[in-house]
C-alpha atoms as a PDB file:
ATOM      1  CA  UNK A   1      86.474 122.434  41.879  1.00  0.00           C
ATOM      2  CA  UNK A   2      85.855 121.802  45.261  1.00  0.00           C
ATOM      3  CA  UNK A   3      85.551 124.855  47.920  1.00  0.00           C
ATOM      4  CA  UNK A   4      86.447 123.699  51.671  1.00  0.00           C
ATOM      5  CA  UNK A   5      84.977 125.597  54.501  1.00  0.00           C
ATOM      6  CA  UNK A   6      85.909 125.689  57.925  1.00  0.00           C
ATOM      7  CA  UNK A   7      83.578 126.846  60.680  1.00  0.00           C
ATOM      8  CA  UNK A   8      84.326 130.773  61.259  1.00  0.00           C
ATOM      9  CA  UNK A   9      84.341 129.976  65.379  1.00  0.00           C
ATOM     10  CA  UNK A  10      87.555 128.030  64.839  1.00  0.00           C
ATOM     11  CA  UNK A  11      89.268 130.641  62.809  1.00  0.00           C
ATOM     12  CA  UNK A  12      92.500 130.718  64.702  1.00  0.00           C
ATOM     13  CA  UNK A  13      92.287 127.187  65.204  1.00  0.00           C
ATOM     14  CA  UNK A  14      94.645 124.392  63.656  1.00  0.00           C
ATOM     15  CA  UNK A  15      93.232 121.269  64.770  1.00  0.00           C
ATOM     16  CA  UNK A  16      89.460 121.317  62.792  1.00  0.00           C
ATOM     17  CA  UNK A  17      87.595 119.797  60.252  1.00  0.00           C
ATOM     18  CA  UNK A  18      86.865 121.086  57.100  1.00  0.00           C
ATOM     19  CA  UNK A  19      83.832 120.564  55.360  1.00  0.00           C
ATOM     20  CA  UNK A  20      82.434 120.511  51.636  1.00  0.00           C
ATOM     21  CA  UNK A  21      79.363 120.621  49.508  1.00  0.00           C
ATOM     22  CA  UNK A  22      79.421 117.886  46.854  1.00  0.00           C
ATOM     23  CA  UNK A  23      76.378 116.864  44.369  1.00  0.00           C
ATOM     24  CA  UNK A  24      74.329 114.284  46.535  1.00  0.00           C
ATOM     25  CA  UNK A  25      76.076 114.697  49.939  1.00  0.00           C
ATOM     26  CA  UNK A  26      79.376 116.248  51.928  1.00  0.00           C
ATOM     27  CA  UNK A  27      82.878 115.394  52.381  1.00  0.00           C
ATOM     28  CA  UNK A  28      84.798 116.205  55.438  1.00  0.00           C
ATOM     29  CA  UNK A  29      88.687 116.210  55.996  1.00  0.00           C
ATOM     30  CA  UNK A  30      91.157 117.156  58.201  1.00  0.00           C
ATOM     31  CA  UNK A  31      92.418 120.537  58.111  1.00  0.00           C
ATOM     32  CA  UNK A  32      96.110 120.041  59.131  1.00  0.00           C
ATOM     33  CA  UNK A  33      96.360 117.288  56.577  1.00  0.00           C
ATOM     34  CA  UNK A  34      94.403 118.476  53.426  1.00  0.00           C
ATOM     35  CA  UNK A  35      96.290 116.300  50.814  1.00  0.00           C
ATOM     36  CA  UNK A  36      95.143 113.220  53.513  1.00  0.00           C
ATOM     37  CA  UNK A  37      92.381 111.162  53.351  1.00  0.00           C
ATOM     38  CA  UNK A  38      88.738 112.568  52.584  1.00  0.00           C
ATOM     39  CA  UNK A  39      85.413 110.912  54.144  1.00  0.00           C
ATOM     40  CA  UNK A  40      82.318 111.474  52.259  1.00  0.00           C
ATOM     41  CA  UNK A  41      78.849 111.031  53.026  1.00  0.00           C
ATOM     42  CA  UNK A  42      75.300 111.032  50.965  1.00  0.00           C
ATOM     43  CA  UNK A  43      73.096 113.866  51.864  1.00  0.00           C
ATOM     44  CA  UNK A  44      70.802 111.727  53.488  1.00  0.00           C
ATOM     45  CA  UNK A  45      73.439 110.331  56.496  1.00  0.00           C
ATOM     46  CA  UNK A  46      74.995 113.819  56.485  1.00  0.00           C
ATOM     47  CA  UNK A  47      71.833 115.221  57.488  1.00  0.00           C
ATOM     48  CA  UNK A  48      70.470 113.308  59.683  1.00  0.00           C
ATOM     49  CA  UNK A  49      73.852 113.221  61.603  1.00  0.00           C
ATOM     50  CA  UNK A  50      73.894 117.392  61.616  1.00  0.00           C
ATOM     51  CA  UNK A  51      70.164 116.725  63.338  1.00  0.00           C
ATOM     52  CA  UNK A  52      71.067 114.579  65.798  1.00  0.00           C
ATOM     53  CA  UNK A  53      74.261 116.825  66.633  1.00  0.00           C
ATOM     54  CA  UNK A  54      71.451 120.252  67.345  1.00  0.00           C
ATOM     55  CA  UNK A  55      70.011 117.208  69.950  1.00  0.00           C
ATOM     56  CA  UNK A  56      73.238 116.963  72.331  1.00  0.00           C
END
């Protein structure tokens, strides 16, 4: 089963991403359309994305 997190600052929020663990990398879907389309990415890109993000 897969267990979808949103970020806790966006708690009363509608429009967000939601985020999940998978084995070897993340997926990451739309949280007013969770039936929609999911995006997943290896570890390896998810992480390196997620550093460059603590950059900006």
């Amino acid at each position: 089963m897969t267990v979808w997190r949103k970020s806790s600052r966006s708690a009363t929020e509608t429009a967000c991403v939601e985020i999940a663990h998978l084995p070897g990398g993340v997926a990451v879907r739309d949280s007013k359309n969770r039936s929609g389309p999911v995006l997943a990415f290896p570890a390896r890109s998810a992480a390196s994305f997620l550093a460059r993000l603590k950059r900006v």
